[in-house]
C-alpha atoms as a PDB file:
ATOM      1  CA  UNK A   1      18.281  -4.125 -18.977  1.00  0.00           C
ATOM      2  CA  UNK A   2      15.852  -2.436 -16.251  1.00  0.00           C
ATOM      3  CA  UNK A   3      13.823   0.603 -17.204  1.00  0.00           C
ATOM      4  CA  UNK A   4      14.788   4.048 -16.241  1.00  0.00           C
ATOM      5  CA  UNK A   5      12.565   5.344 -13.625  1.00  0.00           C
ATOM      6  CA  UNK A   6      11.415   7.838 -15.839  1.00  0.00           C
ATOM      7  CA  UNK A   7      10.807   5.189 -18.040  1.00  0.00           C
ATOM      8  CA  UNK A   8       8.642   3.844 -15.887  1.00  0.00           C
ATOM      9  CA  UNK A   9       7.039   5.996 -15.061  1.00  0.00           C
ATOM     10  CA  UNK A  10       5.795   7.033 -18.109  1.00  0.00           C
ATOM     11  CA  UNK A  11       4.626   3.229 -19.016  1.00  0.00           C
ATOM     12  CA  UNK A  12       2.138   2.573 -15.586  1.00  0.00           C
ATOM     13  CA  UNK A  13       0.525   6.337 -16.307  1.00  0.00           C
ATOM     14  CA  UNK A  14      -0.167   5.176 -19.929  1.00  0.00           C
ATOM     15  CA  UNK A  15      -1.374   1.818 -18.749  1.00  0.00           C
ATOM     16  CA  UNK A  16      -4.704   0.417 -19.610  1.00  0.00           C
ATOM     17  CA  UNK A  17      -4.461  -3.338 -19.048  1.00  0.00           C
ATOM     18  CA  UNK A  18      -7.129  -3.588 -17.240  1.00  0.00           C
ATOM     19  CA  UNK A  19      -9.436  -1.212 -19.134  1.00  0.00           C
ATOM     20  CA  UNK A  20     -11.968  -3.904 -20.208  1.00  0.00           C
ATOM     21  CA  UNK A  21     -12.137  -5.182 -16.799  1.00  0.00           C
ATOM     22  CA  UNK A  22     -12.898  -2.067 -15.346  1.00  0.00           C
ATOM     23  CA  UNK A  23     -15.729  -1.060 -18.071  1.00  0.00           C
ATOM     24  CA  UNK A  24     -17.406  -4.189 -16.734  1.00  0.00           C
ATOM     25  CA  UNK A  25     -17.707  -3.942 -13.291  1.00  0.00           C
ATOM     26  CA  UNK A  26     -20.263  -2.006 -11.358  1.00  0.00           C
ATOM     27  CA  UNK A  27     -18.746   1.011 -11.561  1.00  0.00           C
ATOM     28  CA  UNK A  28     -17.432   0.836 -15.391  1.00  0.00           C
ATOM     29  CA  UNK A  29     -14.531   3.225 -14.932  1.00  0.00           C
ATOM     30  CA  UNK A  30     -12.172   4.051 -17.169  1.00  0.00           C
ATOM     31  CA  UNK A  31      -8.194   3.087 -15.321  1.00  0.00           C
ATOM     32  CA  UNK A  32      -6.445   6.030 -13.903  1.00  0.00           C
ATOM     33  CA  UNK A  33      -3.219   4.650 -12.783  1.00  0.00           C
ATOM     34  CA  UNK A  34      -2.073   6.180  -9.333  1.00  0.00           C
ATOM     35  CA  UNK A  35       1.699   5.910  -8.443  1.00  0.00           C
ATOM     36  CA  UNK A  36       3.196   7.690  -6.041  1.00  0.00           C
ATOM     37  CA  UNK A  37       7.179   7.157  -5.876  1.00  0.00           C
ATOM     38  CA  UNK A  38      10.537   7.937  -6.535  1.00  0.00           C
ATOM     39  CA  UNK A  39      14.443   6.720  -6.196  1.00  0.00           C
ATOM     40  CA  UNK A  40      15.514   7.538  -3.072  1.00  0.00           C
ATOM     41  CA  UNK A  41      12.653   6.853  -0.846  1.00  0.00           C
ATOM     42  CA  UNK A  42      13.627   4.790   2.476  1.00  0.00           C
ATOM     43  CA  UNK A  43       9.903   3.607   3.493  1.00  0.00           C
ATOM     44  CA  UNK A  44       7.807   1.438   1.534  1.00  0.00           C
ATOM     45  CA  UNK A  45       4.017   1.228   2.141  1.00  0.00           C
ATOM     46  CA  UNK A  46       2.785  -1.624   0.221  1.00  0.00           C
ATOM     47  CA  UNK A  47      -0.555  -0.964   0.329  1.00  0.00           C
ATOM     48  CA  UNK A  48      -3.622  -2.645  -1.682  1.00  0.00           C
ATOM     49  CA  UNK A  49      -5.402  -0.753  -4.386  1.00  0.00           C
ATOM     50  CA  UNK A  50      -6.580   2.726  -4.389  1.00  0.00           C
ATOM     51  CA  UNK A  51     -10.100   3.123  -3.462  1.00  0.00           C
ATOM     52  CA  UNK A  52     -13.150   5.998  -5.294  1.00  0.00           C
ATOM     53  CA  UNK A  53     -11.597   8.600  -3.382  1.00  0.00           C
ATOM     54  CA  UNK A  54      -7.925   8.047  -4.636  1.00  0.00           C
ATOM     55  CA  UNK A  55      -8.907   7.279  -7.955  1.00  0.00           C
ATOM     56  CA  UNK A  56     -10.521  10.752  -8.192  1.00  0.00           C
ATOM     57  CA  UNK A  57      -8.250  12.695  -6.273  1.00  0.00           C
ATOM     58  CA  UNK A  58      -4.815  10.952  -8.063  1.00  0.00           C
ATOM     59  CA  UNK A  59      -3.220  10.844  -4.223  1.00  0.00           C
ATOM     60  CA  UNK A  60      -2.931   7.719  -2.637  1.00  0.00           C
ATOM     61  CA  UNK A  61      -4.717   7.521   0.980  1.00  0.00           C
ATOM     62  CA  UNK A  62      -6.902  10.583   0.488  1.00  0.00           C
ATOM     63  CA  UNK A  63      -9.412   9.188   2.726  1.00  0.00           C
ATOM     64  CA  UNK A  64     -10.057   8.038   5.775  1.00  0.00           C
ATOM     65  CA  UNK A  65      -8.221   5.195   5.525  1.00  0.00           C
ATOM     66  CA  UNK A  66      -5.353   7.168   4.864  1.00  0.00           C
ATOM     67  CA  UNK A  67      -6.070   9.408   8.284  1.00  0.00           C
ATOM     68  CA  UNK A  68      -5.565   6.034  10.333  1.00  0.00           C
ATOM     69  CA  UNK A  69      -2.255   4.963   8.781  1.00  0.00           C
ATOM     70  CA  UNK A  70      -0.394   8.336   9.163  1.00  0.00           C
ATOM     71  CA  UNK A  71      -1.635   8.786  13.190  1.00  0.00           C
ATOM     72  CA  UNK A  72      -0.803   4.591  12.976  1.00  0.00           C
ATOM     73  CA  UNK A  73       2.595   5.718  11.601  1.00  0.00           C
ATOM     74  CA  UNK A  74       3.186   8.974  13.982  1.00  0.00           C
ATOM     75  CA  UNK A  75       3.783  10.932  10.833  1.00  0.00           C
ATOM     76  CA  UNK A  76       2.069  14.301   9.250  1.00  0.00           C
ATOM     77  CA  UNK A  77       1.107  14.527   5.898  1.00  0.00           C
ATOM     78  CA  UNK A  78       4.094  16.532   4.628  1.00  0.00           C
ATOM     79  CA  UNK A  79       6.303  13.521   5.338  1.00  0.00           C
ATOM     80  CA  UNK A  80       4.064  10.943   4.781  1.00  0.00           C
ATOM     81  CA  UNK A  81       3.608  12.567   0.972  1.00  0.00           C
ATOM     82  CA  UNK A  82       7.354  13.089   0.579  1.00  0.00           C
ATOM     83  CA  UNK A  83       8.493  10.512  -1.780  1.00  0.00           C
ATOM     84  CA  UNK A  84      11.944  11.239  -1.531  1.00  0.00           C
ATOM     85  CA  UNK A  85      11.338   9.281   1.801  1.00  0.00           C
ATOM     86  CA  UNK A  86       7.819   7.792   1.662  1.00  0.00           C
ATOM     87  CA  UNK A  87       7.208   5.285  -1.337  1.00  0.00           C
ATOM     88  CA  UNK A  88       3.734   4.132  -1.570  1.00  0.00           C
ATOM     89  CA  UNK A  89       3.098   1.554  -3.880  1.00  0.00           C
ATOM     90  CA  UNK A  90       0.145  -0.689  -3.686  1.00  0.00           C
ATOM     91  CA  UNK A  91      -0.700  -4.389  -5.099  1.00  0.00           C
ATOM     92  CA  UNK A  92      -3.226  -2.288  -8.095  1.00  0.00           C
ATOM     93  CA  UNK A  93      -2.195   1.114  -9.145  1.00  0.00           C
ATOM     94  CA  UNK A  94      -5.883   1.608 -10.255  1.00  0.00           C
ATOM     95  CA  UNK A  95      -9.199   1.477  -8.567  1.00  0.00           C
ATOM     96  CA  UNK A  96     -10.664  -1.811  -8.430  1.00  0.00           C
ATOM     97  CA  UNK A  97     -14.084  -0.695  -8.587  1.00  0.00           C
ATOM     98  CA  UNK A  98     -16.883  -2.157  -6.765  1.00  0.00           C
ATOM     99  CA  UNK A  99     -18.668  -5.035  -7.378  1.00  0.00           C
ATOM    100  CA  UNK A 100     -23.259  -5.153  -8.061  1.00  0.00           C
ATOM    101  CA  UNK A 101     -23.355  -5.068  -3.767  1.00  0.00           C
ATOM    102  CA  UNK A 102     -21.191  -2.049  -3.247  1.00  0.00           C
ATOM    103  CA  UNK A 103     -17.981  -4.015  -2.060  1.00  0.00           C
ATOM    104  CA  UNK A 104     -14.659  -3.678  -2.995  1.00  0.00           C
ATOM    105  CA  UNK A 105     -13.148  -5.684  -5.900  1.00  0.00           C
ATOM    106  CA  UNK A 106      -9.398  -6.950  -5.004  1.00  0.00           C
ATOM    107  CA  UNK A 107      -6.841  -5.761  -6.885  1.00  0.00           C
ATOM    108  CA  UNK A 108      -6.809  -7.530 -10.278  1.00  0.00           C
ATOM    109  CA  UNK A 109      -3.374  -9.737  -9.768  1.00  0.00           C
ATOM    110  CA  UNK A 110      -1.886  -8.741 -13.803  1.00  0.00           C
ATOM    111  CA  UNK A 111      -1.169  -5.235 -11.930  1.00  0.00           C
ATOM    112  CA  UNK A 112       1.369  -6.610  -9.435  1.00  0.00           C
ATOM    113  CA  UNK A 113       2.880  -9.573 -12.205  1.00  0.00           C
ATOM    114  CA  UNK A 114       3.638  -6.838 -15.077  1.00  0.00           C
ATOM    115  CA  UNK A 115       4.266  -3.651 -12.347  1.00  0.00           C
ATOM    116  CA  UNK A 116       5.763  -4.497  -9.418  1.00  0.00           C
ATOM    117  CA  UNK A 117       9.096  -6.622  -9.635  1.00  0.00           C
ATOM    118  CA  UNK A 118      10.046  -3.173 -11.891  1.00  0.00           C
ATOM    119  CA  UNK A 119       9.413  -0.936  -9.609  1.00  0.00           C
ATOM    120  CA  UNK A 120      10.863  -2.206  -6.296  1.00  0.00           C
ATOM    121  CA  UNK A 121      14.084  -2.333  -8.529  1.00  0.00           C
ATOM    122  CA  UNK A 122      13.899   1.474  -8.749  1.00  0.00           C
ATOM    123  CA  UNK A 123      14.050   1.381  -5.200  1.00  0.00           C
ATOM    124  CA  UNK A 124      17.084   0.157  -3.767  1.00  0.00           C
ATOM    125  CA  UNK A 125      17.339   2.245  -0.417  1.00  0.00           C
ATOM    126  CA  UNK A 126      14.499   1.022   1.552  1.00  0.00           C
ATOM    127  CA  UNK A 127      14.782   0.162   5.011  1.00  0.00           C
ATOM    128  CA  UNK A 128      11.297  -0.440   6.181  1.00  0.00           C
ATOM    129  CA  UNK A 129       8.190  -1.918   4.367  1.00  0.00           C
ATOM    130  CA  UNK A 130       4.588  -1.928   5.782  1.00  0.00           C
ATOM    131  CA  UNK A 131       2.616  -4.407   4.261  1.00  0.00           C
ATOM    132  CA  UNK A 132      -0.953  -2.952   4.713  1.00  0.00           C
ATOM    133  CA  UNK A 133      -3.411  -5.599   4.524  1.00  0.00           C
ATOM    134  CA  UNK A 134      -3.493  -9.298   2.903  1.00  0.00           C
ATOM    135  CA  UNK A 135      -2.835  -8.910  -0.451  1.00  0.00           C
ATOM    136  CA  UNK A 136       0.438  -7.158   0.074  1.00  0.00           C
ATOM    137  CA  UNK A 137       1.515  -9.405   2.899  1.00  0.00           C
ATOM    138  CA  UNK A 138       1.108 -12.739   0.513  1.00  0.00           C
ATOM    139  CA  UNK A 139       2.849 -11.016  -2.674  1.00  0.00           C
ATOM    140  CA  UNK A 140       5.620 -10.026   0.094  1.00  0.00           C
ATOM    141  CA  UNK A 141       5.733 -13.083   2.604  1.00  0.00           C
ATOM    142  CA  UNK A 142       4.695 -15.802   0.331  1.00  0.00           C
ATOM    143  CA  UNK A 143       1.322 -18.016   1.740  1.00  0.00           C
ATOM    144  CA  UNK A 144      -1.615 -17.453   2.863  1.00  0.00           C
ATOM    145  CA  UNK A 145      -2.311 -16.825   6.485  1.00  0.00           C
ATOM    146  CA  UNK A 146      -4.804 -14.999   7.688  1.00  0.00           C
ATOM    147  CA  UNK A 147      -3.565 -11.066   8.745  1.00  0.00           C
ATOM    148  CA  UNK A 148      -4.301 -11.587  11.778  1.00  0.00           C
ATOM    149  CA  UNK A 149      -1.512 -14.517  12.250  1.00  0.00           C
ATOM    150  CA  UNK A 150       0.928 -12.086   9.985  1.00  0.00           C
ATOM    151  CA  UNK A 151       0.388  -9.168  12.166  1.00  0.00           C
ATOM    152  CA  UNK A 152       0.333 -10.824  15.576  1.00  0.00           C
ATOM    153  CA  UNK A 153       3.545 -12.329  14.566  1.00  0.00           C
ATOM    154  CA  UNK A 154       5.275  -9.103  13.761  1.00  0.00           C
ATOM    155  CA  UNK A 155       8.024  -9.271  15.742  1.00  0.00           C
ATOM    156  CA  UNK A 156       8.918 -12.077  13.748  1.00  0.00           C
ATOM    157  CA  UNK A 157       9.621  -9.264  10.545  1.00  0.00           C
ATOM    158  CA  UNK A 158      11.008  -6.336  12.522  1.00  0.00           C
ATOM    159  CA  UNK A 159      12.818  -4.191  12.247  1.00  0.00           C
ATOM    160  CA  UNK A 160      12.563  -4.235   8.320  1.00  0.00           C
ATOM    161  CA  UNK A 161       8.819  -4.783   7.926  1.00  0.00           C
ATOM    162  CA  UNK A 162       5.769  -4.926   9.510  1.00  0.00           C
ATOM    163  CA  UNK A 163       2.784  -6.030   8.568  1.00  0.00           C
ATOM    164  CA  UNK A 164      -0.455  -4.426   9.303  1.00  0.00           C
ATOM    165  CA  UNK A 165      -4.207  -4.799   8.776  1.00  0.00           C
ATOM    166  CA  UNK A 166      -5.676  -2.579   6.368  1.00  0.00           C
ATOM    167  CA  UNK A 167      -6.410   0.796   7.987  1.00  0.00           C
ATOM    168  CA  UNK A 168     -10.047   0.991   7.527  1.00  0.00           C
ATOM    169  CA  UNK A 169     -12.759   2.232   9.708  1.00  0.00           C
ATOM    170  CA  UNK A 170     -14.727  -0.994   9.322  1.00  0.00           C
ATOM    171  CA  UNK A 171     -11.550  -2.691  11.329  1.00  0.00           C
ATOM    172  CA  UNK A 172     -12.874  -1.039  14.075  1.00  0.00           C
ATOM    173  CA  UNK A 173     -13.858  -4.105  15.895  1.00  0.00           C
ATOM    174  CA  UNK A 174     -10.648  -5.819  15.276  1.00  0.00           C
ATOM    175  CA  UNK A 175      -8.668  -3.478  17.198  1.00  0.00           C
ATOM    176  CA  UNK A 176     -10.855  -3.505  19.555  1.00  0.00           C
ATOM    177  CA  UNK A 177     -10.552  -7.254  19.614  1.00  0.00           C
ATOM    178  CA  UNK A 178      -6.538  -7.109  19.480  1.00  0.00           C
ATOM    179  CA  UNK A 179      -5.635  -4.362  21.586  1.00  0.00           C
ATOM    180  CA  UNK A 180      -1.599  -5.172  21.408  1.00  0.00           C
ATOM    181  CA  UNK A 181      -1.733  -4.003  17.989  1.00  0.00           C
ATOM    182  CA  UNK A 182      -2.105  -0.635  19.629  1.00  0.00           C
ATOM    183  CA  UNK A 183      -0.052  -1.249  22.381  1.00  0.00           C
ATOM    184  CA  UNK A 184       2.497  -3.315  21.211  1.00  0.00           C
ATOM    185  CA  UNK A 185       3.316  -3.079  17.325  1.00  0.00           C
ATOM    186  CA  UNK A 186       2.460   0.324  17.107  1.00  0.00           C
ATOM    187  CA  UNK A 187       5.006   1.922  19.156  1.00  0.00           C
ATOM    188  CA  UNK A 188       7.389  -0.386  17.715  1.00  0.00           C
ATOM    189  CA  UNK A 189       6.532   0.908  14.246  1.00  0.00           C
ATOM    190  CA  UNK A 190       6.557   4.751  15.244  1.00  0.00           C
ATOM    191  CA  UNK A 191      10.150   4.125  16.595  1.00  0.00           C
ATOM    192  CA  UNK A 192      11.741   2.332  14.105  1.00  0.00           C
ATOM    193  CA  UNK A 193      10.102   4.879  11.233  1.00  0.00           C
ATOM    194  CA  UNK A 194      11.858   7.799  13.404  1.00  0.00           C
ATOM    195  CA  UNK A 195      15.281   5.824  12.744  1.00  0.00           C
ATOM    196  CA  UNK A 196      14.746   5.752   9.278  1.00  0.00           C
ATOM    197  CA  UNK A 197      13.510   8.798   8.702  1.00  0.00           C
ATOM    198  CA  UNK A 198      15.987  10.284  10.563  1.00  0.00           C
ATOM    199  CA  UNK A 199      18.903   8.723   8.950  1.00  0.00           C
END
């Protein structure tokens, strides 16, 4: 029988699965599970894990990440943080942490296995997905091509999804290198989220 959402809730705010894992990396953080979702919501961005800033603020896409998918999206904050509309559910609820260099640490795959299948059964009304970045798009698509292939192929997933790179400032370059992302997908993506959102 499927967990209440409440449920559910309750269970990934309490979770500490990865608490060892965390303690050891560079970091050694303690989990702090971020969710950010509820029935009802009609957009799914299916993001990665949350980064520092997240993990201290609780809010996913506090950061500047987060400024580049909203003006990527069209929206403001107010809808973008309405989760009667907006869920936002990434591959890790928790902060990775960073590895002895500095760098990111991917989000540890247990997350996604015990988490995820649950909570995309809470929510049965979504009409558009963005997969932000790789680890989203191979839990979603299946495989393992490069973003680049995903995203230049989007057309190939409209209306219902699109995929996207990851929204950070050190993808600079590749827009820069792909300018139909910008000129292409993301008009595509701002119209079909007015549709939804509108609906």
């Amino acid at each position: 029988m499927p967990m209440s959402f409440a449920a559910l809730s309750r269970s990934i705010s309490a979770c500490h699965l990865c608490a060892e894992r965390f303690a050891a990396t560079h970091t050694g953080h303690a989990p702090r599970p971020v969710q950010w979702f509820q029935p009802g919501a009609r957009i799914l961005v299916a993001g990665q894990a949350p980064g520092l800033r997240v993990h201290q603020s609780g809010k996913p896409f506090t950061d500047r990440s987060g400024d580049r998918l909203r003006m990527w999206m069209g929206v403001d904050e107010d809808t973008f943080y309405d989760r009667a509309r907006v869920a936002i559910v990434p591959m890790a609820f928790c902060f990775p942490g960073y590895d002895a260099k500095g760098g990111d640490l991917p989000p540890p795959p247990i997350c996604a296995r015990t988490w995820r299948s649950a909570v995309l059964e809470t929510l049965p009304g979504i009409k558009l997905t963005l997969l932000v970045g790789a680890h989203a798009q191979r839990w979603h698509l299946g495989g393992h091509a490069p973003v680049t292939e995903r995203v230049r192929a989007w057309r190939d997933y409209a209306p219902m999804v699109f995929p996207l790179p990851h929204p950070s400032w050190r993808n600079t370059a590749w827009l820069k290198k792909n300018p139909w992302f910008e000129a292409d997908l993301l008009p595509a993506l701002r119209r079909r989220l007015t549709e939804v959102l509108d609906t």
